[in-house]
Protein backbone atom coordinates (compact mmCIF):
# COMPACT_ATOMS: atom_id res chain seq x y z
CA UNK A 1 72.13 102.89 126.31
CA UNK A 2 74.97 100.76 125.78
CA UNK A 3 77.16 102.25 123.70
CA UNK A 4 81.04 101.12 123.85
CA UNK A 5 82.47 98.43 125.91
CA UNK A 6 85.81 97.29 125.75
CA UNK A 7 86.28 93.89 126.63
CA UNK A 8 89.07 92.23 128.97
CA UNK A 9 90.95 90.95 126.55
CA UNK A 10 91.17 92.94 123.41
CA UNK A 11 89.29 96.31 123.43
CA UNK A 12 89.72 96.33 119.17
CA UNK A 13 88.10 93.29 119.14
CA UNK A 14 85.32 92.97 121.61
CA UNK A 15 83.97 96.85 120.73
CA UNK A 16 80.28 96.71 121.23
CA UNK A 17 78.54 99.62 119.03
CA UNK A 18 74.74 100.23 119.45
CA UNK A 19 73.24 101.35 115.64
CA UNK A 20 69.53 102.19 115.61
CA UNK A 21 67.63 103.63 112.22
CA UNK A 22 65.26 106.28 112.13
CA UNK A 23 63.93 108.57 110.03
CA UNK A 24 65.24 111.42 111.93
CA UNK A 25 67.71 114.02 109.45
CA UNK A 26 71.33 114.47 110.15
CA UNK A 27 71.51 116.74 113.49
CA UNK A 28 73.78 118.63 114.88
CA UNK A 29 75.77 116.33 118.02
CA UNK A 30 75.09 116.95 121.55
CA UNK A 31 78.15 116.70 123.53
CA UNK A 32 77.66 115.50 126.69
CA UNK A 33 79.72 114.36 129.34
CA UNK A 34 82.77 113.25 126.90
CA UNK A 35 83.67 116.77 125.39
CA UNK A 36 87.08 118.08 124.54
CA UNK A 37 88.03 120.80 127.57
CA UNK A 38 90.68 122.01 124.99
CA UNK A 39 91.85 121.28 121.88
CA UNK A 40 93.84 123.23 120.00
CA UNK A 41 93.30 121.53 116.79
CA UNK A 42 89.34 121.95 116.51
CA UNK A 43 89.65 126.10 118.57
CA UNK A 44 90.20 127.39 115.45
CA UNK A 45 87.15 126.72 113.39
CA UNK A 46 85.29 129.07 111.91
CA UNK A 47 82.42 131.11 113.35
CA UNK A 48 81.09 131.02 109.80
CA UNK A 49 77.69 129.37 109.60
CA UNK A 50 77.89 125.57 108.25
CA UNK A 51 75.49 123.75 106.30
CA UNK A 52 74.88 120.26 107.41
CA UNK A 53 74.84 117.40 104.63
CA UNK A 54 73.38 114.05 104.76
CA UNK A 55 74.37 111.20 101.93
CA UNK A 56 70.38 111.00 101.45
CA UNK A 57 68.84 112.80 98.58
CA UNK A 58 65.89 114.95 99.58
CA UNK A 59 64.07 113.42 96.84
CA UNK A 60 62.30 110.29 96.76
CA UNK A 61 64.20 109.03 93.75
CA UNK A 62 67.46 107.58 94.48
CA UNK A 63 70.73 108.37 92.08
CA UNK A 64 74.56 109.01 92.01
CA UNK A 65 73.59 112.30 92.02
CA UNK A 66 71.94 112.41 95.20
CA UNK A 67 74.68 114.46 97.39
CA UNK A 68 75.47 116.80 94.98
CA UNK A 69 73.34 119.50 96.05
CA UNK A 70 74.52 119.58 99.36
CA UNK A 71 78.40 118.88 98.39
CA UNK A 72 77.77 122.49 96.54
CA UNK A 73 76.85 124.07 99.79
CA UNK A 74 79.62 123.05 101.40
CA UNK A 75 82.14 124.96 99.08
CA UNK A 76 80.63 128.16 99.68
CA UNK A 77 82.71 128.96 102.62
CA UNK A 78 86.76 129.55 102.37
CA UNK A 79 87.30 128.37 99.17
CA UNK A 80 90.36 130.40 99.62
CA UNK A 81 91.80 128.11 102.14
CA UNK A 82 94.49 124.69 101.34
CA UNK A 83 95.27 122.70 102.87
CA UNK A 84 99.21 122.27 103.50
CA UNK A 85 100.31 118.99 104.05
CA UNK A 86 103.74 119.78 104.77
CA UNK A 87 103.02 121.83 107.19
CA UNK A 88 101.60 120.02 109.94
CA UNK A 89 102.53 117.94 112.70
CA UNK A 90 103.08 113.92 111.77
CA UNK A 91 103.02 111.03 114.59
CA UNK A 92 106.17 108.55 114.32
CA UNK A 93 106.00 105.99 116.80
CA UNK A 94 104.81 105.22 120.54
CA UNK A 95 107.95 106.01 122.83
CA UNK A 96 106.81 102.50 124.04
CA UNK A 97 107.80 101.03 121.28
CA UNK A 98 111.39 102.79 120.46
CA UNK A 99 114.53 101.72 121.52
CA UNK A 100 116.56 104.35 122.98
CA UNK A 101 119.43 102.26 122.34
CA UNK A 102 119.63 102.24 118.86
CA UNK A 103 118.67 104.33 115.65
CA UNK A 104 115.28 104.04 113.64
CA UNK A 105 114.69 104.03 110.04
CA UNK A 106 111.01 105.31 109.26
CA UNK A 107 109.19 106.85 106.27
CA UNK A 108 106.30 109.78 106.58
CA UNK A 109 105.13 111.27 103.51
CA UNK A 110 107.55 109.77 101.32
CA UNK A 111 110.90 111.40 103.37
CA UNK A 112 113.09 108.80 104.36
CA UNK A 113 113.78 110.09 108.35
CA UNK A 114 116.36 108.65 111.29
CA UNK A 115 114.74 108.70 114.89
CA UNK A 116 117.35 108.62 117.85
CA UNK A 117 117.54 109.55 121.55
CA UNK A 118 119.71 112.26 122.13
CA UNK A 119 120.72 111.46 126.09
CA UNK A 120 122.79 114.31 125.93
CA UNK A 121 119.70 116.73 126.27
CA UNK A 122 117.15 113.66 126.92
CA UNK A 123 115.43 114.53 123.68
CA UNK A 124 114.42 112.46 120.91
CA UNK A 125 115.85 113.55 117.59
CA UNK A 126 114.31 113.67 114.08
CA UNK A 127 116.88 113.50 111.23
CA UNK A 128 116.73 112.71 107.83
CA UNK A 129 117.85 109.55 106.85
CA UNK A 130 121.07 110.58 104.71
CA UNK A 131 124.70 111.14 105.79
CA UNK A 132 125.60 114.29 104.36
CA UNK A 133 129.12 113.05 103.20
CA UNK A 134 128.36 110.11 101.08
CA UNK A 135 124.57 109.86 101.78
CA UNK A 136 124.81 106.37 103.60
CA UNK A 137 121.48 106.02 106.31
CA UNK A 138 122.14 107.04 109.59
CA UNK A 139 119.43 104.80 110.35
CA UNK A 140 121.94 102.14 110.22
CA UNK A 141 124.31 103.66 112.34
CA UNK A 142 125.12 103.60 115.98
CA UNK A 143 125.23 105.94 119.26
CA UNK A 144 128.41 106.17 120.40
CA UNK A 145 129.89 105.96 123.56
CA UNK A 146 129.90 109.74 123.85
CA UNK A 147 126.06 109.97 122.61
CA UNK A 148 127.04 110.90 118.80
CA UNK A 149 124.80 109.37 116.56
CA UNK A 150 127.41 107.93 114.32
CA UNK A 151 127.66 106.80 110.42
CA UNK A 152 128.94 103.48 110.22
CA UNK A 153 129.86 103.88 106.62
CA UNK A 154 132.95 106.24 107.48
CA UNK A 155 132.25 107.45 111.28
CA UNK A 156 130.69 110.97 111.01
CA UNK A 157 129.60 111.45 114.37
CA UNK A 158 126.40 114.41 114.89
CA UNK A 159 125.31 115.70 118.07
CA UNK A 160 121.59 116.12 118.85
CA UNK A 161 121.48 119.30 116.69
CA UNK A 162 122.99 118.32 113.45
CA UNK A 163 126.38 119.25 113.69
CA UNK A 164 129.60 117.15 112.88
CA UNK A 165 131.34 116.69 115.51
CA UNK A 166 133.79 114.11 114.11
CA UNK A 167 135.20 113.44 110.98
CA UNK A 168 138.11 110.65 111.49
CA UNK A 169 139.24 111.01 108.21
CA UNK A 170 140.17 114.68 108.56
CA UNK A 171 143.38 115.36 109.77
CA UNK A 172 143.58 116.76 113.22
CA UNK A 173 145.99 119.90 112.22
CA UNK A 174 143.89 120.59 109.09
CA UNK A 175 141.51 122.80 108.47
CA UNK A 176 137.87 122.06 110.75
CA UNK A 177 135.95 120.23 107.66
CA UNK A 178 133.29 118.88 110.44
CA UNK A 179 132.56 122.36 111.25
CA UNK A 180 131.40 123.25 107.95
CA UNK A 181 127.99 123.82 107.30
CA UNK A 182 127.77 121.28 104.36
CA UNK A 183 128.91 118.48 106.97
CA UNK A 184 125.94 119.11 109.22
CA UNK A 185 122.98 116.57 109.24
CA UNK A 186 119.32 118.01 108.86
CA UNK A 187 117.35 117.86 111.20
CA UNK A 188 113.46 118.04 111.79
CA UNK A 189 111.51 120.16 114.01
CA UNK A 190 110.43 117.39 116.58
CA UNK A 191 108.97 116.69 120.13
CA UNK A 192 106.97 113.99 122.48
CA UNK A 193 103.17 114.45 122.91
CA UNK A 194 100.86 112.03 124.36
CA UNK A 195 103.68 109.83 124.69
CA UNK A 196 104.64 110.15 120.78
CA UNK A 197 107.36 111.17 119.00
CA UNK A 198 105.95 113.88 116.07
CA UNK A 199 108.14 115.75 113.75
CA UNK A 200 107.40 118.64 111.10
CA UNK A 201 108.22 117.89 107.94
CA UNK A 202 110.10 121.15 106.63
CA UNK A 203 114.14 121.64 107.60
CA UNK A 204 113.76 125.63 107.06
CA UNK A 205 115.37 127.68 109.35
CA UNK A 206 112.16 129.69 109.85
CA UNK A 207 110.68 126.24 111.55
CA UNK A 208 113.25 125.21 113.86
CA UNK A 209 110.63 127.09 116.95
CA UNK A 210 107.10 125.85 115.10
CA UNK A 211 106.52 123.97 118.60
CA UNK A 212 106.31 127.55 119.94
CA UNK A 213 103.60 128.40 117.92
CA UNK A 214 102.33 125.38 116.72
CA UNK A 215 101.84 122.11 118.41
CA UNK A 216 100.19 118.58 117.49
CA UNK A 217 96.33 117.88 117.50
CA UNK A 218 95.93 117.48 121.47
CA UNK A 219 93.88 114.64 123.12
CA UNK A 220 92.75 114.77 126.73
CA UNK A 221 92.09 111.32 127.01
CA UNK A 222 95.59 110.38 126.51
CA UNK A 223 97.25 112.76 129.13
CA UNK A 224 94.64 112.04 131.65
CA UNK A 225 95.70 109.52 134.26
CA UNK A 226 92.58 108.16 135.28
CA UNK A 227 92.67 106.81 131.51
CA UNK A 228 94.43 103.57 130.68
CA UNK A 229 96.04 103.54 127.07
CA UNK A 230 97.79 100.84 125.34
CA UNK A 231 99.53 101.82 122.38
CA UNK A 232 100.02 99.60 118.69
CA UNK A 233 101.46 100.17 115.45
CA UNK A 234 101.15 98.47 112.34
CA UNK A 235 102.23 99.44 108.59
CA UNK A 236 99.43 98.75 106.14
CA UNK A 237 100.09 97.70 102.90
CA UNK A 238 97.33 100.56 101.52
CA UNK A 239 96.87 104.00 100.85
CA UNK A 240 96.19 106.66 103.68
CA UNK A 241 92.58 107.95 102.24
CA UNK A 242 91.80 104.14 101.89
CA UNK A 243 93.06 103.40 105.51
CA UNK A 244 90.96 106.46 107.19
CA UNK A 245 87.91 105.81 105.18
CA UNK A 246 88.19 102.14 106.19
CA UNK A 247 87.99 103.35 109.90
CA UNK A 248 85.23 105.98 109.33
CA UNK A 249 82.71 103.19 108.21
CA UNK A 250 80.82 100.96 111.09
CA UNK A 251 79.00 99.51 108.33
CA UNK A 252 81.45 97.17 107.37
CA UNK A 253 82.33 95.51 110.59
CA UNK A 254 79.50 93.09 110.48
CA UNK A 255 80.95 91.66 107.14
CA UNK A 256 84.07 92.29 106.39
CA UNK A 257 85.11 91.43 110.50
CA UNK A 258 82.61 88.64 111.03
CA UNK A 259 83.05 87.01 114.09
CA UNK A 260 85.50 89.59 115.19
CA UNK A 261 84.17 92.62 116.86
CA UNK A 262 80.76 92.50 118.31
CA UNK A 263 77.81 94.50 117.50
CA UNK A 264 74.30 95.27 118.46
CA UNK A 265 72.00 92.60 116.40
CA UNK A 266 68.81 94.48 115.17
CA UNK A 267 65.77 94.01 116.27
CA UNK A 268 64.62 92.06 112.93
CA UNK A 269 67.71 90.41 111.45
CA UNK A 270 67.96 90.05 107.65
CA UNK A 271 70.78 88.42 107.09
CA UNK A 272 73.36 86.11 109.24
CA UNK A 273 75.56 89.25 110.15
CA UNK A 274 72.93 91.44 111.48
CA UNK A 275 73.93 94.30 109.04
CA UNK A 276 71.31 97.31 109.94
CA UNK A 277 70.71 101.16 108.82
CA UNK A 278 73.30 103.25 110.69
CA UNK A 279 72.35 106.65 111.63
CA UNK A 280 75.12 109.27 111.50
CA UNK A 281 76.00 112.76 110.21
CA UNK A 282 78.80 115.19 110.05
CA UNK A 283 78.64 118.50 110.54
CA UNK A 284 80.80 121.75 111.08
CA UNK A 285 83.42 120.98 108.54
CA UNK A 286 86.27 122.98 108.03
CA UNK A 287 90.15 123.00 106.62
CA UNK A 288 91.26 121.63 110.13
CA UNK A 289 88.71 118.27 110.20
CA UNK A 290 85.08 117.65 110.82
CA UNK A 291 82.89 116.29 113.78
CA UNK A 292 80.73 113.30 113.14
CA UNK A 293 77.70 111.91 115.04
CA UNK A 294 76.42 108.42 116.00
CA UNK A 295 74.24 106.94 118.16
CA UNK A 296 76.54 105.57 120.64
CA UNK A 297 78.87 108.64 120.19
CA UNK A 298 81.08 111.15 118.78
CA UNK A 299 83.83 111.18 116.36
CA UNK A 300 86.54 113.99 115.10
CA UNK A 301 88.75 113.92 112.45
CA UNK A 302 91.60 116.40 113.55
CA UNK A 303 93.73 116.72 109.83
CA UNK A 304 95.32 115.34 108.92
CA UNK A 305 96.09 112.10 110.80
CA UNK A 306 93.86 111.80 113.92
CA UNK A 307 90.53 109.66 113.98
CA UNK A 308 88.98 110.20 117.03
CA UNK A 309 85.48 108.20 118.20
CA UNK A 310 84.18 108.42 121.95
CA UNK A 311 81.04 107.57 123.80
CA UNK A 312 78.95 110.40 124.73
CA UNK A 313 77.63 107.95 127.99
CA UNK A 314 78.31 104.83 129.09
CA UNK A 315 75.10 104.31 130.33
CA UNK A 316 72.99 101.12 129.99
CA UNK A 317 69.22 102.05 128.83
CA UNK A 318 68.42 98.74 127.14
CA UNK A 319 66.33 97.67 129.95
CA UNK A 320 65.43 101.45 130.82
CA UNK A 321 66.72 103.43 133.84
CA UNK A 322 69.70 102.38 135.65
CA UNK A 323 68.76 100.20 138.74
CA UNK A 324 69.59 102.74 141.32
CA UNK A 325 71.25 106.48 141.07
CA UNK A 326 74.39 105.47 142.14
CA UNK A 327 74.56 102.81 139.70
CA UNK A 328 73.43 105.26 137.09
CA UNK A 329 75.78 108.01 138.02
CA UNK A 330 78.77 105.62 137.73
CA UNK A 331 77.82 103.85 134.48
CA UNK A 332 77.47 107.55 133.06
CA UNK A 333 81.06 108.71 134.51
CA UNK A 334 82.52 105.48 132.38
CA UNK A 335 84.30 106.64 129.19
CA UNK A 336 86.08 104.74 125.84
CA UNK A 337 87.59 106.00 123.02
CA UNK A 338 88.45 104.57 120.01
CA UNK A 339 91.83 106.67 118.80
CA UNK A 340 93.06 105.95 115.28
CA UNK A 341 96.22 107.80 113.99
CA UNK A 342 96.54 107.24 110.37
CA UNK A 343 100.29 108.21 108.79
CA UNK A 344 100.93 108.49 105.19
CA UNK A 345 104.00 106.96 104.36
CA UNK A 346 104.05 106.75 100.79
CA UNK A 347 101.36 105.89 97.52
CA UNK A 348 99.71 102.64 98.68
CA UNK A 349 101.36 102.56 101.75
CA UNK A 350 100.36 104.09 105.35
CA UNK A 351 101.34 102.85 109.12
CA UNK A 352 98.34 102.90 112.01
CA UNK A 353 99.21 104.01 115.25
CA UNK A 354 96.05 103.08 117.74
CA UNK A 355 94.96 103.61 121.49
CA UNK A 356 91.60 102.89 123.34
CA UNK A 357 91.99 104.66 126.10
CA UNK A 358 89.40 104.32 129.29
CA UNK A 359 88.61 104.68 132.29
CA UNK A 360 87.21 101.88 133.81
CA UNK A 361 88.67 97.87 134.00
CA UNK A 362 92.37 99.99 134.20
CA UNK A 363 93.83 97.16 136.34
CA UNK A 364 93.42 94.51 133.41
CA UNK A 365 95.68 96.75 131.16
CA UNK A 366 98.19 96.09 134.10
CA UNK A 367 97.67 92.77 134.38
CA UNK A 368 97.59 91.58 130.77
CA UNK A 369 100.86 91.84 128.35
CA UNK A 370 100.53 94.24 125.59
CA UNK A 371 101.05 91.71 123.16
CA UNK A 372 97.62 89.53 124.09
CA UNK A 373 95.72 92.13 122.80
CA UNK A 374 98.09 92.48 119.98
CA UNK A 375 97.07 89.20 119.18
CA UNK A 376 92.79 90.11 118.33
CA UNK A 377 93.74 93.85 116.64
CA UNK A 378 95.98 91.98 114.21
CA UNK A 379 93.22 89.46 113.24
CA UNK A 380 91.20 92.34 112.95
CA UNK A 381 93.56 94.58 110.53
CA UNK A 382 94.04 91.23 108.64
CA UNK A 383 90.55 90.01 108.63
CA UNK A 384 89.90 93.08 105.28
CA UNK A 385 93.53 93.71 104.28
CA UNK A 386 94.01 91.46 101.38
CA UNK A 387 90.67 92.60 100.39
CA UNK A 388 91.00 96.35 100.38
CA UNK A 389 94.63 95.92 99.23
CA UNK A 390 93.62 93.60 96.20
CA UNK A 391 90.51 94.08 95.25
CA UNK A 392 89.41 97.42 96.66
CA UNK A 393 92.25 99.46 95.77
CA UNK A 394 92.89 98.76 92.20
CA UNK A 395 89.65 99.04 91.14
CA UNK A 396 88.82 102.33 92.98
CA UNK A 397 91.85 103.84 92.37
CA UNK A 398 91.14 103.28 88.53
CA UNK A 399 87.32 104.87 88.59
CA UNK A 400 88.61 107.75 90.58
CA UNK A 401 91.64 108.49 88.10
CA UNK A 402 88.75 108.20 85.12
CA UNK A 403 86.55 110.99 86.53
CA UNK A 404 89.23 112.98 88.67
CA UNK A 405 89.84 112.35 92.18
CA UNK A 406 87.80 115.98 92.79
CA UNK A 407 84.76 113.65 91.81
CA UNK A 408 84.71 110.53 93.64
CA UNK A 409 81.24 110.66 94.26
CA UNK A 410 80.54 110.18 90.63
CA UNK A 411 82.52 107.07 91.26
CA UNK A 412 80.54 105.66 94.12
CA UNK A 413 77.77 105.17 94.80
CA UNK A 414 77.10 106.34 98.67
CA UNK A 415 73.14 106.58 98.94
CA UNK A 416 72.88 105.93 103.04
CA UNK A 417 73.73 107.41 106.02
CA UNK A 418 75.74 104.78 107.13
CA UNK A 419 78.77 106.31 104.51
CA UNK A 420 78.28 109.61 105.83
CA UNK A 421 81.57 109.74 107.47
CA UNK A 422 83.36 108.53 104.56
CA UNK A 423 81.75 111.27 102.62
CA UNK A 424 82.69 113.79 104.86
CA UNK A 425 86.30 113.08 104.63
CA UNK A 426 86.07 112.98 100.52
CA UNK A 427 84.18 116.21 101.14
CA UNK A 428 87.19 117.92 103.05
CA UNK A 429 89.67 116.08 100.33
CA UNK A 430 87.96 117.96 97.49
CA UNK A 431 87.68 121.24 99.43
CA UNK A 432 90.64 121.62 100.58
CA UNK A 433 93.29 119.19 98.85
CA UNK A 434 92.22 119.16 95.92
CA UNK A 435 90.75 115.82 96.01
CA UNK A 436 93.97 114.14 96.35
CA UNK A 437 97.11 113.34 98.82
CA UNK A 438 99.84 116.27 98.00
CA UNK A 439 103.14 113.77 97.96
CA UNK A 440 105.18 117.20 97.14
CA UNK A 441 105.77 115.52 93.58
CA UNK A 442 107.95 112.82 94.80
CA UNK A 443 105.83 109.96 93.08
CA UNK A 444 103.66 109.69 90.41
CA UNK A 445 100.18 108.11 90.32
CA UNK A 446 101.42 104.26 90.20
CA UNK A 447 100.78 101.82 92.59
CA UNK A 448 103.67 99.23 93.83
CA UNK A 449 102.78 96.10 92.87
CA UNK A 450 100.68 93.38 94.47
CA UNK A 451 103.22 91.20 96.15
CA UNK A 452 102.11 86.98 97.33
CA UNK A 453 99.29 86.73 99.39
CA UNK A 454 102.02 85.49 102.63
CA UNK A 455 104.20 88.68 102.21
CA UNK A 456 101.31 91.12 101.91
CA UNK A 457 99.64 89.87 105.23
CA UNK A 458 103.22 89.23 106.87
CA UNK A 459 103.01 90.14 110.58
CA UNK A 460 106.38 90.21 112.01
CA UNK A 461 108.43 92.57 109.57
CA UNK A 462 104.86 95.10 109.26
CA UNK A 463 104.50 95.25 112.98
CA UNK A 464 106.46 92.27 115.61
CA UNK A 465 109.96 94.09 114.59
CA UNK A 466 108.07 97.76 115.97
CA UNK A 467 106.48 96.22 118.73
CA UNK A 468 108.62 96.07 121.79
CA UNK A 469 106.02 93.48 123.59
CA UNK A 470 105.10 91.56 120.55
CA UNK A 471 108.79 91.08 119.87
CA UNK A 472 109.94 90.40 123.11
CA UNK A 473 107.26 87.65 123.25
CA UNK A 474 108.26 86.39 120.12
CA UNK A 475 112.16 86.01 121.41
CA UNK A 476 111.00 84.06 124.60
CA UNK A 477 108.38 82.00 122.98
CA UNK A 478 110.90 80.88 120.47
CA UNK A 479 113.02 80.01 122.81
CA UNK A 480 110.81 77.65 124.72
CA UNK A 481 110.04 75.93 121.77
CA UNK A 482 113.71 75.11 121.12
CA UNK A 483 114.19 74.18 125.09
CA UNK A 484 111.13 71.98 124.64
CA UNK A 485 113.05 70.51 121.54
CA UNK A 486 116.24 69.83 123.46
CA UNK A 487 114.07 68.61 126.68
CA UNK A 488 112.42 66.16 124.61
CA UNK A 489 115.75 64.92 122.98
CA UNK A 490 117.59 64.88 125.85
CA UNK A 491 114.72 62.41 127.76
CA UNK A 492 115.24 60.43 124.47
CA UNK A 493 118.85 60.19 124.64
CA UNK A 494 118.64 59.60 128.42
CA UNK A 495 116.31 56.36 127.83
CA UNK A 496 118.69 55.10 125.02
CA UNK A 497 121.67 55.62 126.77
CA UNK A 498 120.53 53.86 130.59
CA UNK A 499 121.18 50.31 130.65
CA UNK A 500 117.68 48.34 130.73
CA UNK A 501 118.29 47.32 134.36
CA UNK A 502 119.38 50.48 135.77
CA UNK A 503 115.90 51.70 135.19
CA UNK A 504 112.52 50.75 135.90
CA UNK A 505 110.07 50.06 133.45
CA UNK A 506 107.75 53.03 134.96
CA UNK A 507 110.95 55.20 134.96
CA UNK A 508 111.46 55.03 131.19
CA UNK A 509 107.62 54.91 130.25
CA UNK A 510 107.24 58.39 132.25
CA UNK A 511 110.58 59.75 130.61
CA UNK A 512 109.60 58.74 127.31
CA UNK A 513 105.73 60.18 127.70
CA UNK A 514 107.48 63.27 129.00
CA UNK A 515 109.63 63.67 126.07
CA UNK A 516 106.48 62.77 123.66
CA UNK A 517 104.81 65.66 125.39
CA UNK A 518 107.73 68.32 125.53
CA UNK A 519 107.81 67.67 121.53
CA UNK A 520 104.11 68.06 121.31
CA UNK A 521 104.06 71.30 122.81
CA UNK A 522 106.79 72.48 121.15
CA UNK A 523 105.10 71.84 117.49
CA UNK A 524 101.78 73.47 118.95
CA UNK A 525 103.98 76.31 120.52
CA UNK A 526 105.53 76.50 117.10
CA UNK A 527 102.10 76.45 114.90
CA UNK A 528 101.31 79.34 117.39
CA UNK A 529 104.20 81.57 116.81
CA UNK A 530 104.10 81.23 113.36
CA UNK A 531 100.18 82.16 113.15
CA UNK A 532 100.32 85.09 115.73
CA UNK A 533 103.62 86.65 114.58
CA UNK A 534 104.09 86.15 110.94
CA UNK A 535 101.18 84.73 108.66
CA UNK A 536 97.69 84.46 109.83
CA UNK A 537 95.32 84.01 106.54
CA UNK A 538 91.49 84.88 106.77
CA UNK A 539 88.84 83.40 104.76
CA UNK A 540 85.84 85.06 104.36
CA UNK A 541 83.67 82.52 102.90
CA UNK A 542 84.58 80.04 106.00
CA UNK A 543 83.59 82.27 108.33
């Protein structure tokens, strides 16, 4: 079976899923092959039995009703158990993609935090966003010559643990104001996994050590070196449920990503996409995520971030066996993943940290800049934006206030398996969050507003400015266009200013037809920056 490839050039983009229908129930997943050796996230599920649930009704008569006896099964076990969101373990940003140089404004669950690199103790730092004297951002501060990250409002310096350490306003034979506790910054619980800065959203005391007995959701994949991974971040101008449900549905890729992402056509196509039945069930849900099952894979959701599909085998059975047992043995040791990191930032607004991590083709991640296959994910994340952002969100976010967000699924109407993932999630929600995102109480249930179609799709301030490749690229491709300006200017000016018979007549029709081109190339150059870096719009009905 062929089940994921990932393509030379953009591994979002050229994802090849194969979806057969049957009539078989949901089942419960065999993992083969591509299992998790050890993570610490899923260890602790219960040994409680689990019902499974399918989004099919049992009876032959369709309704909105149709998952309800199931969804009551489900809440049999630990309704006890809540889910605490601020008490987990949130991603930041790639270390590939941070500047050690300088401090970094970012925003996780509504808390406005400060990320820096300590080179003092060669640890990035976690603070929150707020000088404790006049409450300016450290974010738009400096590091110091001595390592300090200091306030540039009236110089506070802080050390990698919070405290003062300067305070140029105090005088030196005074009393030690910057040793006060009051003058200390706060700082997060923090630390690098899988090449990620996390923090833990709670300044307590009693959670300065949480790393000791509590670390973030662990993914072999990304810490084992036969395994390429490129890293991208984007912020999304929707909420987190609507971003992770987004990702949890194959069913819309034919559609909403037409001519995007590649999929298996079906055998009898119905319609110009090749939309198809999509087998798939979750099972073995509990308060720390579920595990889902399709026919080319596997999937986790590790709560409350992580979105995790993989191929059981890479193993081509379209045309039967493999051709010889070598052959075979090496298509089945070829593995993809499909690693979505979802981060709440605040209502209506989430960032998405991704990897595709695998183990074969390694060299082209080598070969090809970061920022090429930047180029196909972003097409990708815009290709449904405005339309989950605009038309999507408003309207679902009103039906789900009406009937409570406990009861979504009186809402929506979710009759096939192919949504089975998306009701698993809203299943979990409900169980054990109470339907809802827990903001702490820091917003009410208001949406920003929509903002013009250009600045809600804007590339370069939503990811260029957090992309160290796509940014560098940016810098030196904006730059040759203005050297191609001045080039073709210059050859201009040279023409007009050489006397007629100090040049040939071949001379100046090559220097002018070299200028023509250099000004060419820099409009096309420009038309290209400005669609790959900053506005690329997507029509669906000129696809």
């Amino acid at each position: 079976m062929e089940a994921l490839r990932l393509s030379s050039v953009s591994p979002f983009c050229n994802a090849t899923f194969k979806l057969e229908y049957n009539k078989t129930h949901f089942t419960k997943p065999k993992f083969l092959n591509f299992q998790f050796s050890s993570l610490s996230t899923l260890s602790s599920f219960s040994s409680k039995p689990y019902k499974i649930f399918t989004t099919l009704s049992p009876s032959s008569q369709v309704s909105t009703e149709a998952a309800d006896p199931p969804e009551r099964e489900l809440e049999t076990n630990s309704q006890e158990e809540k889910f605490n969101w601020f008490s987990q373990w949130y991603p930041l940003m790639p270390v590939c993609d941070l500047d050690k140089r300088v401090p970094h404004a970012k925003k996780v669950l509504g808390l406005d935090v400060v990320v820096w690199w300590d080179r003092n103790e060669n640890e990035w730092r976690v603070f929150a966003d707020a000088c404790p004297h006049r409450l300016a951002p450290l974010s738009e501060g400096r590091i110091d010559q001595w390592g300090r990250l200091q306030c540039v409002y009236h110089g506070w310096c802080f050390s990698g643990s919070g405290d003062c350490k300067f305070i140029p306003q105090a005088p030196p034979d005074g009393p030690p104001v910057h040793t006060f506790e009051k003058a200390c910054a706060a700082v997060y619980p923090s630390t690098v996994q899988h090449d990620i800065v996390w923090f833990w959203p709670n300044i307590a005391p009693r959670y300065k050590d949480i790393i000791k007995t509590k670390k973030p959701p662990h993914i072999p994949d990304l810490d084992d070196p036969s395994f390429t991974k490129l890293f991208g971040n984007r912020d999304i101008p929707y909420g987190y449920e609507v971003l992770l449900e987004n990702l949890m549905d194959p069913a819309h890729v034919p559609y909403a990503h037409y001519g995007l992402m590649r999929t298996r056509k079906p055998k009898v196509k119905l319609d110009r996409e090749g939309g198809r039945p999509v087998e798939m069930s979750v099972n073995k849900i509990d308060i720390n995520g579920f595990i889902g099952k399709q026919e080319w894979g596997s999937s986790k959701f590790l709560a409350p971030c992580i979105f995790y599909a993989y191929t059981d085998l890479m193993k081509d059975q379209e045309n039967g066996s493999a051709s010889s047992a070598g052959a075979e043995k090496k298509l089945e040791q070829q593995r993809a993943a499909l690693i979505f990191i979802c981060v709440p930032v605040s209502p209506g607004h989430s960032r998405l940290i991704w990897a595709f991590p695998r183990n074969f083709q390694t060299w082209i991640d080598k070969v090809v800049p970061r920022w090429i296959f930047h180029i196909g994910q972003n097409l990708i994340l815009d290709s449904d934006l405005y339309l989950l952002h605009v038309e999507v969100i408003p309207v679902s976010e009103r039906k789900i206030m009406d009937v409570g967000p406990a009861n979504w699924q009186k809402a929506c109407f979710v009759p096939t398996k192919a949504d089975a993932l998306v009701v698993g999630f809203r299943r979990w929600l409900k169980k054990y969050a109470g339907g809802q995102f827990n903001w702490g109480g820091k917003f009410n249930a208001t949406l920003p507003p929509t903002p013009p179609r250009e600045q809600l799709m804007d590339r370069y301030w939503s990811h260029v400015v957090n992309c160290k490749s796509c940014n560098a690229a940016h810098k030196s491709l904006s730059a040759l266009e203005v050297m191609l300006q001045v080039v073709s200017i210059a050859s201009i000016g040279i023409v007009a200013a050489t006397k007629q018979n100090a040049m040939s007549m071949a001379t100046r029709t090559t220097i002018i037809s070299f200028a023509v081109i250099c000004f060419a190339a820099s409009k096309w150059l420009s038309h290209f920056i400005y669609k790959t870096f900053h506005y690329h719009d997507y029509n669906h009905a000129l696809r």
